[in-house]
PDB file of N, CA and C in Angstrom:
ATOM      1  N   UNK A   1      -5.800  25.960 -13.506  1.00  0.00           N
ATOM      2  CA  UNK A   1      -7.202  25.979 -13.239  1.00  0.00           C
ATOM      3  C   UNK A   1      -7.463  26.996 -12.126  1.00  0.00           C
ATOM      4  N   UNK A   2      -8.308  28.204 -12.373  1.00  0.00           N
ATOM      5  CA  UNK A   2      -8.601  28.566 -10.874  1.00  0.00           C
ATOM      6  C   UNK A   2     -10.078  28.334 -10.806  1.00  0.00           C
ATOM      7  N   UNK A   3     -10.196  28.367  -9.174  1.00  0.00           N
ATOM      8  CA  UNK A   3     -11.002  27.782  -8.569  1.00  0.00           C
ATOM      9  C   UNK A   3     -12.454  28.914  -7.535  1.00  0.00           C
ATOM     10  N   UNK A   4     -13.157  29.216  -8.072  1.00  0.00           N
ATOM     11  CA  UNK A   4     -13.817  29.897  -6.891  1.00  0.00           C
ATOM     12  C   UNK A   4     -15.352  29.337  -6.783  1.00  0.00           C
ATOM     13  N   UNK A   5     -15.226  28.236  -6.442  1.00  0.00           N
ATOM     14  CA  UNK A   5     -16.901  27.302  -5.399  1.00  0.00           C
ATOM     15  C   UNK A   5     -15.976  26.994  -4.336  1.00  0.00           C
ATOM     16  N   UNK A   6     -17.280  27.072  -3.778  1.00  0.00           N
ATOM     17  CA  UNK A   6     -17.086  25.937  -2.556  1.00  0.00           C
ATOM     18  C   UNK A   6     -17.547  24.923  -2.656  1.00  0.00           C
ATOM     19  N   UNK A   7     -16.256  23.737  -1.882  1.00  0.00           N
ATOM     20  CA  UNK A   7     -16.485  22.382  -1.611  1.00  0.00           C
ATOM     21  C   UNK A   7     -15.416  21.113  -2.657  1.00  0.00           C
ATOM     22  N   UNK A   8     -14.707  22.083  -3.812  1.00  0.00           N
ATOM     23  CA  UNK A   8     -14.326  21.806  -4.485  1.00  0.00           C
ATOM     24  C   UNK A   8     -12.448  21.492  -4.553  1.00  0.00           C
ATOM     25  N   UNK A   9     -12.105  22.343  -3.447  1.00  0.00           N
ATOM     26  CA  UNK A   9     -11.006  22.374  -3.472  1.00  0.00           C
ATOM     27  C   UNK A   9     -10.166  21.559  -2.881  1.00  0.00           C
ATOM     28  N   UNK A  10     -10.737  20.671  -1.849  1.00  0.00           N
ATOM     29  CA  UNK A  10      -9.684  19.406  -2.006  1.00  0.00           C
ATOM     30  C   UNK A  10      -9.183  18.562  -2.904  1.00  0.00           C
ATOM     31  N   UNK A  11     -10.993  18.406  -3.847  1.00  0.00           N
ATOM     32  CA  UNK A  11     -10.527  17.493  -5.438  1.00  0.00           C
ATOM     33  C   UNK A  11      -9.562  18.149  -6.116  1.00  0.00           C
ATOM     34  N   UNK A  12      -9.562  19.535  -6.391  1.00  0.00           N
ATOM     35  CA  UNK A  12      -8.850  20.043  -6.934  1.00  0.00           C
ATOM     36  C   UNK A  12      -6.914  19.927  -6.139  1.00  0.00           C
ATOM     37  N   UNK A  13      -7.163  20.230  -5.406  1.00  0.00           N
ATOM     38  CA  UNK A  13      -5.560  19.840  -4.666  1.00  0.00           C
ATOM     39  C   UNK A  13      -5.431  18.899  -4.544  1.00  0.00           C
ATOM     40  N   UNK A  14      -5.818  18.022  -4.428  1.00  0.00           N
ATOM     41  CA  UNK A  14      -5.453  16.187  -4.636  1.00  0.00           C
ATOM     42  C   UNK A  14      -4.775  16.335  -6.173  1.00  0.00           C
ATOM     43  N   UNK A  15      -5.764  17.051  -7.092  1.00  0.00           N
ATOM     44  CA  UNK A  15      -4.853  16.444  -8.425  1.00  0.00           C
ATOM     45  C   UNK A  15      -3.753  17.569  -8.902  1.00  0.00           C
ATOM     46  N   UNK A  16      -3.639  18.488  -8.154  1.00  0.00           N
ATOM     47  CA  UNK A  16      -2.628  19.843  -8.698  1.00  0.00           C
ATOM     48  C   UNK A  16      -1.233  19.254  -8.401  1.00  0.00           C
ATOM     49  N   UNK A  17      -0.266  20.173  -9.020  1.00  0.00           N
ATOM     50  CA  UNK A  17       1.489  19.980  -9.215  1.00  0.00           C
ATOM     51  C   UNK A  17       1.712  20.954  -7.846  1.00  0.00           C
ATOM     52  N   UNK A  18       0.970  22.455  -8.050  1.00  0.00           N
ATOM     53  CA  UNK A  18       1.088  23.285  -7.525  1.00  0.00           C
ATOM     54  C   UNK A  18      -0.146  24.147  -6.898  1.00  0.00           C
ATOM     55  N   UNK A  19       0.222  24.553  -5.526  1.00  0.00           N
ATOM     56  CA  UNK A  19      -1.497  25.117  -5.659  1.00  0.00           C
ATOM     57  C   UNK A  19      -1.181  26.662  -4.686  1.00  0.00           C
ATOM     58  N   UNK A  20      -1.893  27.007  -5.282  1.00  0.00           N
ATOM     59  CA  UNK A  20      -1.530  28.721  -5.730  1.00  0.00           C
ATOM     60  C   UNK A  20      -2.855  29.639  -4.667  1.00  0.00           C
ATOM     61  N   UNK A  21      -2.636  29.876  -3.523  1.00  0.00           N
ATOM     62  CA  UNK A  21      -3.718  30.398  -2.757  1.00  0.00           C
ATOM     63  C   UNK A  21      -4.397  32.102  -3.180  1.00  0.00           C
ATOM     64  N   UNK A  22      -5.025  32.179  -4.384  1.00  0.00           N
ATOM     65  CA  UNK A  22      -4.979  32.935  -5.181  1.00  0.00           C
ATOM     66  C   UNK A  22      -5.698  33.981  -4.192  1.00  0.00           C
ATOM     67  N   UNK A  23      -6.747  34.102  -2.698  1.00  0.00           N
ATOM     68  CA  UNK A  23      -7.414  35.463  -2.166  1.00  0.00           C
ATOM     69  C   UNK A  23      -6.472  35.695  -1.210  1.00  0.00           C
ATOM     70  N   UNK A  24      -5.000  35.452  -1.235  1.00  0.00           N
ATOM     71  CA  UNK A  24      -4.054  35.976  -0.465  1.00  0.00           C
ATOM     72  C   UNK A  24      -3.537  36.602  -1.356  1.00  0.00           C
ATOM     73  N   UNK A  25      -3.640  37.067  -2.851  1.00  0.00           N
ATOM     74  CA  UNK A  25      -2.818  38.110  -3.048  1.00  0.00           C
ATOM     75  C   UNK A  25      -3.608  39.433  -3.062  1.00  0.00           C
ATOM     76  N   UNK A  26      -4.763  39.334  -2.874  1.00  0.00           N
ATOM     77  CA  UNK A  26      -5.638  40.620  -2.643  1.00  0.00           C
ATOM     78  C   UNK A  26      -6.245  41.105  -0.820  1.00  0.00           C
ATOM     79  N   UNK A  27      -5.713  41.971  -0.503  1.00  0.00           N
ATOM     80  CA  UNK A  27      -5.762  42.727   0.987  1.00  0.00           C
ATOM     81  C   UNK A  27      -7.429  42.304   1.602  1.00  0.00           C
ATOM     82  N   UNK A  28      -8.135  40.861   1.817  1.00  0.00           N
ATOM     83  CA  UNK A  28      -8.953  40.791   2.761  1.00  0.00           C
ATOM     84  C   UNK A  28      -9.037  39.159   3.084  1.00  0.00           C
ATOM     85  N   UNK A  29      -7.353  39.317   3.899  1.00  0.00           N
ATOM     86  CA  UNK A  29      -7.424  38.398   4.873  1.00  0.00           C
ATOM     87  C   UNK A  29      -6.682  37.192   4.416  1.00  0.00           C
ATOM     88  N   UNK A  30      -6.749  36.685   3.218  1.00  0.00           N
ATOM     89  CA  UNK A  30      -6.577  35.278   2.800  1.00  0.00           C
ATOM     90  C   UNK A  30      -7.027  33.691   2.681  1.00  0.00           C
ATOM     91  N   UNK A  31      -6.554  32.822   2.653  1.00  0.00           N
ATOM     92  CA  UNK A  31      -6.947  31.960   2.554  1.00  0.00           C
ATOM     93  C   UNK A  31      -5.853  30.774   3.581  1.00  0.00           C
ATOM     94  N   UNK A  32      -6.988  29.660   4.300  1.00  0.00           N
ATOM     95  CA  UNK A  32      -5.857  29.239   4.692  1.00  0.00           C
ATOM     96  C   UNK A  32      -4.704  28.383   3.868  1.00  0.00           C
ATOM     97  N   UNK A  33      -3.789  27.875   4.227  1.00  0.00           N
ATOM     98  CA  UNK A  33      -2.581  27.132   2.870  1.00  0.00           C
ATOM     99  C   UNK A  33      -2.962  25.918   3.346  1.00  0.00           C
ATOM    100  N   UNK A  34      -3.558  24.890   4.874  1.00  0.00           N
ATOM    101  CA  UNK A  34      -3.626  23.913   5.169  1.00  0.00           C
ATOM    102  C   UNK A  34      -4.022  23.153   4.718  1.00  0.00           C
ATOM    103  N   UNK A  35      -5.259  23.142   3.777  1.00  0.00           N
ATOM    104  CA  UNK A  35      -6.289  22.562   3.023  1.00  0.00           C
ATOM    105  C   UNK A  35      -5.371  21.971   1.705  1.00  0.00           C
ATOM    106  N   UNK A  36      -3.870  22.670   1.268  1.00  0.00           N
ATOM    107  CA  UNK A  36      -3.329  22.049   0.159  1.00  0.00           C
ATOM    108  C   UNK A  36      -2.468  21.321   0.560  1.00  0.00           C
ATOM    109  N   UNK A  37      -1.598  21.605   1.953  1.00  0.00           N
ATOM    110  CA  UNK A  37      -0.586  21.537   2.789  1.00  0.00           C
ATOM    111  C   UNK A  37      -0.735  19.617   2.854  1.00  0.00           C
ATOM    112  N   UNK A  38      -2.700  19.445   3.133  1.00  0.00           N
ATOM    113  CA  UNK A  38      -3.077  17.934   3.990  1.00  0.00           C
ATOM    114  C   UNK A  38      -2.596  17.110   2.426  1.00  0.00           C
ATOM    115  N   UNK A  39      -2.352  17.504   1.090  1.00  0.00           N
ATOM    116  CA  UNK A  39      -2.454  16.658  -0.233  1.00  0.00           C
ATOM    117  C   UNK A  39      -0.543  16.765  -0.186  1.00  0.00           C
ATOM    118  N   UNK A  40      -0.078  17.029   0.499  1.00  0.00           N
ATOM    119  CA  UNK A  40       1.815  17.483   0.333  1.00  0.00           C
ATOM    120  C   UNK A  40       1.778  18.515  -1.247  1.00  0.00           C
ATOM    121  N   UNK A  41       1.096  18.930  -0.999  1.00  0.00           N
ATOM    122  CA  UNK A  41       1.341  20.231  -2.575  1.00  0.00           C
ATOM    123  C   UNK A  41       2.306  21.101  -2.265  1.00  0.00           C
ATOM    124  N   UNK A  42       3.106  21.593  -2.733  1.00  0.00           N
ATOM    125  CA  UNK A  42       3.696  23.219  -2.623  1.00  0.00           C
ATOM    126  C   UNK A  42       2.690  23.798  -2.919  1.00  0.00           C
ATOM    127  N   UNK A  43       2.857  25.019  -1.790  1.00  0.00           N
ATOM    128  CA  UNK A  43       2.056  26.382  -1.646  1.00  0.00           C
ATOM    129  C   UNK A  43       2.586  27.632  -2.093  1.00  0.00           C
ATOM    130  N   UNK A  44       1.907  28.517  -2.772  1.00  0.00           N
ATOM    131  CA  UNK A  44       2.396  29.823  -2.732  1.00  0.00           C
ATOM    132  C   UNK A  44       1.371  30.418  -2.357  1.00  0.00           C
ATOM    133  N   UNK A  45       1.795  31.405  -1.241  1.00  0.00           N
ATOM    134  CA  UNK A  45       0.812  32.211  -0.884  1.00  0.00           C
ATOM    135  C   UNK A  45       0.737  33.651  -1.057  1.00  0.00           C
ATOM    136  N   UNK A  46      -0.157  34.602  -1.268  1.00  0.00           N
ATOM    137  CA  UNK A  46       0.491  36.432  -1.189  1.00  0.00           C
ATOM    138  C   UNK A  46       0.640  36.638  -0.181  1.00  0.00           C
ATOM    139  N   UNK A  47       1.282  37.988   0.031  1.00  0.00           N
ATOM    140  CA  UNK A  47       1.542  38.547   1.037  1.00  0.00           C
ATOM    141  C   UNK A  47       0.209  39.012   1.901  1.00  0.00           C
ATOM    142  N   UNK A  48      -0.694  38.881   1.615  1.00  0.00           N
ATOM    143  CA  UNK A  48      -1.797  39.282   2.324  1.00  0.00           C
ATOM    144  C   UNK A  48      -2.527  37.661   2.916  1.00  0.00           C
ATOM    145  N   UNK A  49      -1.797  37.426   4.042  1.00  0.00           N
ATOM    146  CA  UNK A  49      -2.572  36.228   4.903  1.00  0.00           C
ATOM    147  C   UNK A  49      -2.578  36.434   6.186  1.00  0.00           C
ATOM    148  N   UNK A  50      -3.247  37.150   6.740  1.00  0.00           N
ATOM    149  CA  UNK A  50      -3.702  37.652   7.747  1.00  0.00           C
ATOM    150  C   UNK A  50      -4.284  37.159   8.589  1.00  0.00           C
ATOM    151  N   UNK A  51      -5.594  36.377   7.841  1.00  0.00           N
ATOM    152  CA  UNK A  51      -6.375  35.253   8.481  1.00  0.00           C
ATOM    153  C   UNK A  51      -5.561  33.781   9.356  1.00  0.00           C
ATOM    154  N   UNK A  52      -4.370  33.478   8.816  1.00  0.00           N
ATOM    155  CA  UNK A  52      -3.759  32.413   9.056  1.00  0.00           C
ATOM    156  C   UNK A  52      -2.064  32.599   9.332  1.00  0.00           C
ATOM    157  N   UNK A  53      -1.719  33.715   9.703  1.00  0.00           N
ATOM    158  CA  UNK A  53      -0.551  34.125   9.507  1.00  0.00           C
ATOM    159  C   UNK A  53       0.682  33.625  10.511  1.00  0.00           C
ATOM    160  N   UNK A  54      -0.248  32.337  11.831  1.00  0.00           N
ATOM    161  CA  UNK A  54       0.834  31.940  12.384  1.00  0.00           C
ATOM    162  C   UNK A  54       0.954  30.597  11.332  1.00  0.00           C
ATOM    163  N   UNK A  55      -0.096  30.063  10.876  1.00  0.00           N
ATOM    164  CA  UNK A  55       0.459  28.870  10.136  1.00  0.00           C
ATOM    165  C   UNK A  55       1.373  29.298   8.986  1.00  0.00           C
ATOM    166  N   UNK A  56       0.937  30.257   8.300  1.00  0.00           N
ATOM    167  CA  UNK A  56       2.410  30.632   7.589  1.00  0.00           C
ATOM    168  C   UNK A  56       3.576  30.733   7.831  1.00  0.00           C
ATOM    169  N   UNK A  57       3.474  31.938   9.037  1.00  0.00           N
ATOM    170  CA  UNK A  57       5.306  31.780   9.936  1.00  0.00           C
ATOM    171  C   UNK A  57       5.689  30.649   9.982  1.00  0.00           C
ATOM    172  N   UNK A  58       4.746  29.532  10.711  1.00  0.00           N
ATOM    173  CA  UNK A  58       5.208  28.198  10.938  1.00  0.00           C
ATOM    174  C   UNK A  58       6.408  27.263   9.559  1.00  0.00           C
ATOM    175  N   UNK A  59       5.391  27.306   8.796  1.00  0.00           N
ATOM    176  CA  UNK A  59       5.321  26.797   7.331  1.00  0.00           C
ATOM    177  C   UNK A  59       6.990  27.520   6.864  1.00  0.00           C
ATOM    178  N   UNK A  60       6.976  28.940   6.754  1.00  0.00           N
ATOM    179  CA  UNK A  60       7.670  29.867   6.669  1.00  0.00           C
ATOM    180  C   UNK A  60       8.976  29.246   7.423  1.00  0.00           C
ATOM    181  N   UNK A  61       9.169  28.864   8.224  1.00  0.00           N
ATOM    182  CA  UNK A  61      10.721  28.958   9.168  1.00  0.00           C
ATOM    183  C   UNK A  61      10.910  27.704   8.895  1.00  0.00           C
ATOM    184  N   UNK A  62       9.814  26.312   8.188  1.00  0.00           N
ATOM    185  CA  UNK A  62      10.812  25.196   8.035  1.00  0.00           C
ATOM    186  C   UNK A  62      10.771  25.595   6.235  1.00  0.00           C
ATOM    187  N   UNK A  63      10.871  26.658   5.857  1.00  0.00           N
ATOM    188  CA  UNK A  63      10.972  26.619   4.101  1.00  0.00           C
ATOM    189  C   UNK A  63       9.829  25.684   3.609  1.00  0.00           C
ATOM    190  N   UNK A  64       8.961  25.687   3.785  1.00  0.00           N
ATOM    191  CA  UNK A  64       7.561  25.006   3.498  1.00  0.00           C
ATOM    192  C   UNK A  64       6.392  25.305   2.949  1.00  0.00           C
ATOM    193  N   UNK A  65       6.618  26.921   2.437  1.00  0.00           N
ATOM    194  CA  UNK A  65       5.987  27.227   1.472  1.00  0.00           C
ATOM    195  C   UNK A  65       6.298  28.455   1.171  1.00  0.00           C
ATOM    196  N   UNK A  66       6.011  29.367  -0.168  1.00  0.00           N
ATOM    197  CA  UNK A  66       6.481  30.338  -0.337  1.00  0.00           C
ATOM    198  C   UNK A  66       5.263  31.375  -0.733  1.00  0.00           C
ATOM    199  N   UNK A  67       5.972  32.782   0.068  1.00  0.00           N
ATOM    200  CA  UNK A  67       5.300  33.766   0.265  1.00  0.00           C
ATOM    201  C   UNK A  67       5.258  34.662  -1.223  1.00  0.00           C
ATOM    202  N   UNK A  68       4.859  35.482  -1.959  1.00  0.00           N
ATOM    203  CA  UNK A  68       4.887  35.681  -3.199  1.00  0.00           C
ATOM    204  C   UNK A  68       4.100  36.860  -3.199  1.00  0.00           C
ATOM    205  N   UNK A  69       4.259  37.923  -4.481  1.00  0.00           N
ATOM    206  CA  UNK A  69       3.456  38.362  -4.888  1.00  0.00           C
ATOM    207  C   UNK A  69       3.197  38.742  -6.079  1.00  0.00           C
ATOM    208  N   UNK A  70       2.773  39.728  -6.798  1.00  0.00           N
ATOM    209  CA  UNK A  70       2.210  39.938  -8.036  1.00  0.00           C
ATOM    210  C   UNK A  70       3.556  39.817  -9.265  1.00  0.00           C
ATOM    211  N   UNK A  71       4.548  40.534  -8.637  1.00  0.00           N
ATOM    212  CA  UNK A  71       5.522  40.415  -9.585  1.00  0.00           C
ATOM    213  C   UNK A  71       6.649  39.176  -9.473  1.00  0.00           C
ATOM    214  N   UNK A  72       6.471  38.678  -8.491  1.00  0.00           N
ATOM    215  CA  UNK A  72       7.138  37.187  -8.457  1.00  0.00           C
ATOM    216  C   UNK A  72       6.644  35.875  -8.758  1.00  0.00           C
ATOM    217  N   UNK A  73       5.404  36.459  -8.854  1.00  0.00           N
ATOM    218  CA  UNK A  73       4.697  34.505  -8.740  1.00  0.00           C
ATOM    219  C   UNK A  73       4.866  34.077 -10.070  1.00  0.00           C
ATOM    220  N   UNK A  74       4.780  34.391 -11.118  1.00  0.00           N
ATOM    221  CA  UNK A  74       5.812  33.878 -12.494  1.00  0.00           C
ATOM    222  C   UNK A  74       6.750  32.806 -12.175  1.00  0.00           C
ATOM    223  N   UNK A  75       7.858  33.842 -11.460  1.00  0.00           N
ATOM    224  CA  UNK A  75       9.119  33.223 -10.975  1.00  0.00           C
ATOM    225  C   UNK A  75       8.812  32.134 -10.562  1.00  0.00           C
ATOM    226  N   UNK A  76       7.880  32.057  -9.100  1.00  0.00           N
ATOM    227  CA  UNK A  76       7.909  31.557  -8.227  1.00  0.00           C
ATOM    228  C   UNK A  76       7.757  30.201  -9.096  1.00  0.00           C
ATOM    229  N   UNK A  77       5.908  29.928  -9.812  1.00  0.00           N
ATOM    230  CA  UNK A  77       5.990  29.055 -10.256  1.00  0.00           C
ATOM    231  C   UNK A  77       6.764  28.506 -11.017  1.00  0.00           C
ATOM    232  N   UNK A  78       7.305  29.222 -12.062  1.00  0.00           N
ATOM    233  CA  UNK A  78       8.176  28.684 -13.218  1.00  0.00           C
ATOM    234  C   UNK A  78       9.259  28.023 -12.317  1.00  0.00           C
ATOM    235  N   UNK A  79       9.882  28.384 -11.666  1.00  0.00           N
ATOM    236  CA  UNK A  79      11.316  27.757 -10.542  1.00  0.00           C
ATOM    237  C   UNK A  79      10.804  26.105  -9.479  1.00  0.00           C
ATOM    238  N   UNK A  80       9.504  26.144  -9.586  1.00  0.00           N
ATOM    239  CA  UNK A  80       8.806  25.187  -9.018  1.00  0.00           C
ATOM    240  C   UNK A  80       8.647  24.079  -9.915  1.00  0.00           C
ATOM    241  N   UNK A  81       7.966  24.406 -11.137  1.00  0.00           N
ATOM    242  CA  UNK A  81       8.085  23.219 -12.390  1.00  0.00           C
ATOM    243  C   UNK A  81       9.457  23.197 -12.953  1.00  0.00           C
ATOM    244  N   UNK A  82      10.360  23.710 -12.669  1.00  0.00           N
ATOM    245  CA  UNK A  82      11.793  23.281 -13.413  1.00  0.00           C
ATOM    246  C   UNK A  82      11.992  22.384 -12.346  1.00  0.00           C
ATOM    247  N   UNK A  83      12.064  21.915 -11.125  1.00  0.00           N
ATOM    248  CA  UNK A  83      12.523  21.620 -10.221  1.00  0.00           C
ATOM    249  C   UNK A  83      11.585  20.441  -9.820  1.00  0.00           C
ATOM    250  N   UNK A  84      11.429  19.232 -10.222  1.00  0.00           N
ATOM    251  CA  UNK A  84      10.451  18.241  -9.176  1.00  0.00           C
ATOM    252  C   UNK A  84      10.460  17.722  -7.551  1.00  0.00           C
ATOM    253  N   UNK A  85      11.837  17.907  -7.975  1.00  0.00           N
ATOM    254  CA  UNK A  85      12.609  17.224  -6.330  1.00  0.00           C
ATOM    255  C   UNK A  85      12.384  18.089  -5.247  1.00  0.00           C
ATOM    256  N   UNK A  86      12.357  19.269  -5.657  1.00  0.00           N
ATOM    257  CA  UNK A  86      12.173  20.435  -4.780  1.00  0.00           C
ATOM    258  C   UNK A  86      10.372  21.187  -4.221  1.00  0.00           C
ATOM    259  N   UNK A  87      10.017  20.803  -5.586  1.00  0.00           N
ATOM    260  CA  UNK A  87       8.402  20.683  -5.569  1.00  0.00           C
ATOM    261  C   UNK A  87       7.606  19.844  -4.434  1.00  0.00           C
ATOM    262  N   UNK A  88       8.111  18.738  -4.402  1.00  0.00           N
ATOM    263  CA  UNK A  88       8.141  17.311  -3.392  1.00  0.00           C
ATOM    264  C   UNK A  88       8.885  17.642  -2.275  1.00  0.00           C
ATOM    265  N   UNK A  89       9.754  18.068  -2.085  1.00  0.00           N
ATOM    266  CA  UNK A  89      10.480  18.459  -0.828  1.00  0.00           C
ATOM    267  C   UNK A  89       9.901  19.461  -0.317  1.00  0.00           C
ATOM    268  N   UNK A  90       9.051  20.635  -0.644  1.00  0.00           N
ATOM    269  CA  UNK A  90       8.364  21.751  -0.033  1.00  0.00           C
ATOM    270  C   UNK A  90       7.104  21.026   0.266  1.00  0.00           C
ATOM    271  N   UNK A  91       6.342  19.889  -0.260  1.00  0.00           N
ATOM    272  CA  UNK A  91       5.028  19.509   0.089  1.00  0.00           C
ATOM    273  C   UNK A  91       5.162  18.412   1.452  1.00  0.00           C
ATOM    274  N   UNK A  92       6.287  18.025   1.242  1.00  0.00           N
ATOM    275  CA  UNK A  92       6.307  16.912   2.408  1.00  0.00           C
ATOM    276  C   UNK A  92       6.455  17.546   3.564  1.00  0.00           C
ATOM    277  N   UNK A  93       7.250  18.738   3.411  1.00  0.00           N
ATOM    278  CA  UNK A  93       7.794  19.325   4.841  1.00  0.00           C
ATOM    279  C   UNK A  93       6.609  19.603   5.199  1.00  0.00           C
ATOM    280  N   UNK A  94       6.105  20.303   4.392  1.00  0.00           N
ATOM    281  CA  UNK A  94       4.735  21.149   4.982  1.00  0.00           C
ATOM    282  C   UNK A  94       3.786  19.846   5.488  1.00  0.00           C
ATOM    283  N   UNK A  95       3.334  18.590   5.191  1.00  0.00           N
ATOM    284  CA  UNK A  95       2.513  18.196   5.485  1.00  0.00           C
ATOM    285  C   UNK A  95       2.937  17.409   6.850  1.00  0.00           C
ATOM    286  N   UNK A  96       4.207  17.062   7.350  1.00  0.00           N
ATOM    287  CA  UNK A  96       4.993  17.254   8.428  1.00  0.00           C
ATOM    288  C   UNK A  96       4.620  18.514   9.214  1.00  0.00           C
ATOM    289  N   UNK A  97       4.735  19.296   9.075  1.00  0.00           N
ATOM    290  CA  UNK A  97       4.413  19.912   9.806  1.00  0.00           C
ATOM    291  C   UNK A  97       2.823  20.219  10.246  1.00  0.00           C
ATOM    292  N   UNK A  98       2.036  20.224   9.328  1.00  0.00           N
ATOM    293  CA  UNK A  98       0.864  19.879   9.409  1.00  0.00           C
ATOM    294  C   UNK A  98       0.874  18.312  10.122  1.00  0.00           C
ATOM    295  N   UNK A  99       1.253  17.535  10.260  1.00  0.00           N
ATOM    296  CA  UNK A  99       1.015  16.209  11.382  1.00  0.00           C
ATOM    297  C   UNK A  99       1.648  16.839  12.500  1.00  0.00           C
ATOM    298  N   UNK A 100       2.529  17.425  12.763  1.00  0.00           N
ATOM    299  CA  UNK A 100       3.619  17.442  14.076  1.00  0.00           C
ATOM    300  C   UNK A 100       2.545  18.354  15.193  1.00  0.00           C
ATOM    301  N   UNK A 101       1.916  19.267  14.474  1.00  0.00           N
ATOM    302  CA  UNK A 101       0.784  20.422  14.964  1.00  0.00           C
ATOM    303  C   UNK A 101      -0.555  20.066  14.986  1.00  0.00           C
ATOM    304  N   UNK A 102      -1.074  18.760  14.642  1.00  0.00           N
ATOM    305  CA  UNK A 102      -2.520  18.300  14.613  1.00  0.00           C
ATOM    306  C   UNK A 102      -3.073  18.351  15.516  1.00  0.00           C
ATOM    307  N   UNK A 103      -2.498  18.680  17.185  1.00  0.00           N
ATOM    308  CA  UNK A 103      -3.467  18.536  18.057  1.00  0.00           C
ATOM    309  C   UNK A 103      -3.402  19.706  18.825  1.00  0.00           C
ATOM    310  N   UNK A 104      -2.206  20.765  18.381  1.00  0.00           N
ATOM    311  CA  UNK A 104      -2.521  22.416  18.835  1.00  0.00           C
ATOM    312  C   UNK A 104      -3.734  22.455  19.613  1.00  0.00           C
ATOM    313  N   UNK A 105      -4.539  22.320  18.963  1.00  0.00           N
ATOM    314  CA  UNK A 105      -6.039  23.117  19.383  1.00  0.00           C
ATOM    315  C   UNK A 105      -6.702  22.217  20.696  1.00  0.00           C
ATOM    316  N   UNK A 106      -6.191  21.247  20.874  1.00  0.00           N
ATOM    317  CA  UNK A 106      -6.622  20.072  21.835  1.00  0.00           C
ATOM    318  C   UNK A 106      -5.616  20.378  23.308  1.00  0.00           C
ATOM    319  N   UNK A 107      -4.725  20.635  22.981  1.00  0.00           N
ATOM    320  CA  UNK A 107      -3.352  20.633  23.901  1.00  0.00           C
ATOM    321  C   UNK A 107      -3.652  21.954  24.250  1.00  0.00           C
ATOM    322  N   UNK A 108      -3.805  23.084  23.978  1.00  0.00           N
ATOM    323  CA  UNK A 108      -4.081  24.231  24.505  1.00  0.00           C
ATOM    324  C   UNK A 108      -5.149  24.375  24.965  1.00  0.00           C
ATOM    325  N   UNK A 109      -6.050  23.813  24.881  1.00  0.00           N
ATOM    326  CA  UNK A 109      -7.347  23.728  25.753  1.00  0.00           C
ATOM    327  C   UNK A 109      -7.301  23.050  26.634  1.00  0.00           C
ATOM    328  N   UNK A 110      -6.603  21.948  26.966  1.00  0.00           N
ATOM    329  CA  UNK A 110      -6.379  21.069  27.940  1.00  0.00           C
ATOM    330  C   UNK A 110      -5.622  22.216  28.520  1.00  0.00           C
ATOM    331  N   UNK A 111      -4.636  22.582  28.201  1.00  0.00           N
ATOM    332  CA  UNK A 111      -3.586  24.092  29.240  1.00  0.00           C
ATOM    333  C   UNK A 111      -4.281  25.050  30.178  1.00  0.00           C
ATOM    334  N   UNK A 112      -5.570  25.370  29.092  1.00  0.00           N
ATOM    335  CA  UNK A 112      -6.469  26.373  29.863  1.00  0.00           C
ATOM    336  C   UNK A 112      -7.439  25.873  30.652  1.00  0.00           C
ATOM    337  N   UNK A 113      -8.115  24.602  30.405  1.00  0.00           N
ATOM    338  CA  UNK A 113      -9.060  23.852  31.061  1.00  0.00           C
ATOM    339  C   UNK A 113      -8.740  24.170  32.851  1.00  0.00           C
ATOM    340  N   UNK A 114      -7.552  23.785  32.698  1.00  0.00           N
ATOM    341  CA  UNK A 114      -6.640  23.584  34.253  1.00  0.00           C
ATOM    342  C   UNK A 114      -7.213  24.543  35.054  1.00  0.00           C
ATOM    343  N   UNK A 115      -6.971  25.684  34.183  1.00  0.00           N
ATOM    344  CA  UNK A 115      -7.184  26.840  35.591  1.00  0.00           C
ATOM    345  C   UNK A 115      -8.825  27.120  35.434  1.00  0.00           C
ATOM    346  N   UNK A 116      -8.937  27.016  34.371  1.00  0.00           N
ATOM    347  CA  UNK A 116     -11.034  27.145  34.256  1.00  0.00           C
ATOM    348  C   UNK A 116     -11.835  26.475  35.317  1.00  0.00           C
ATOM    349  N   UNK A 117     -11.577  25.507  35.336  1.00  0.00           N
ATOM    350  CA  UNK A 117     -11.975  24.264  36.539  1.00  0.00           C
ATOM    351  C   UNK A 117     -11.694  24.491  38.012  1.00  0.00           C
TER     352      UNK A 117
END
């Protein structure tokens, strides 16, 4: 299924196998992967994520989602549906890691608050 409304894409990643961040394979910026990351989906993303590119690294160094592009994502997916265990093992990590990082944005403002004050 691809997807381009808004508002739609959590329903849609709640019920996907796989979810495929399809404006990261074209050069303006991307999409973030978090939004599939919160359902434990495997991600593939293109090489063009710019917009979000530390949550990728992140994602990236525990093997938590995969980076792809025009001539791999075939692969990518096809190696994803042969594999369930592994499908499930890339969504959990990622959504682990998505809990372990939930309050980033809280904790670093509290860091900077300090000296603001």
């Amino acid at each position: 299924m691809i997807i381009d409304e808004m508002g739609v894409l959590p329903q849609v990643y709640a019920l996907s196998d796989v979810a495929i961040i399809g404006g990261s394979f074209y050069n303006f910026g991307g999409h973030n992967p978090l939004e599939a990351v919160w359902y434990e989906k495997p991600v593939i993303i293109g090489e063009y994520h710019q917009s979000c590119v530390e949550t990728v690294e992140k994602l990236l160094s525990e093997k938590a989602i995969i980076v792809s592009n025009a001539e791999k994502l075939f692969n990518d997916i096809f190696t994803l549906y042969q594999n369930i265990e592994h499908r499930k093992e890339i969504g959990i990590k990622a959504k682990m890691i998505l809990i372990e990082n939930q309050y980033a944005l809280k904790n670093h403002w509290e860091a900077i608050n300090k000296w603001i004050v």
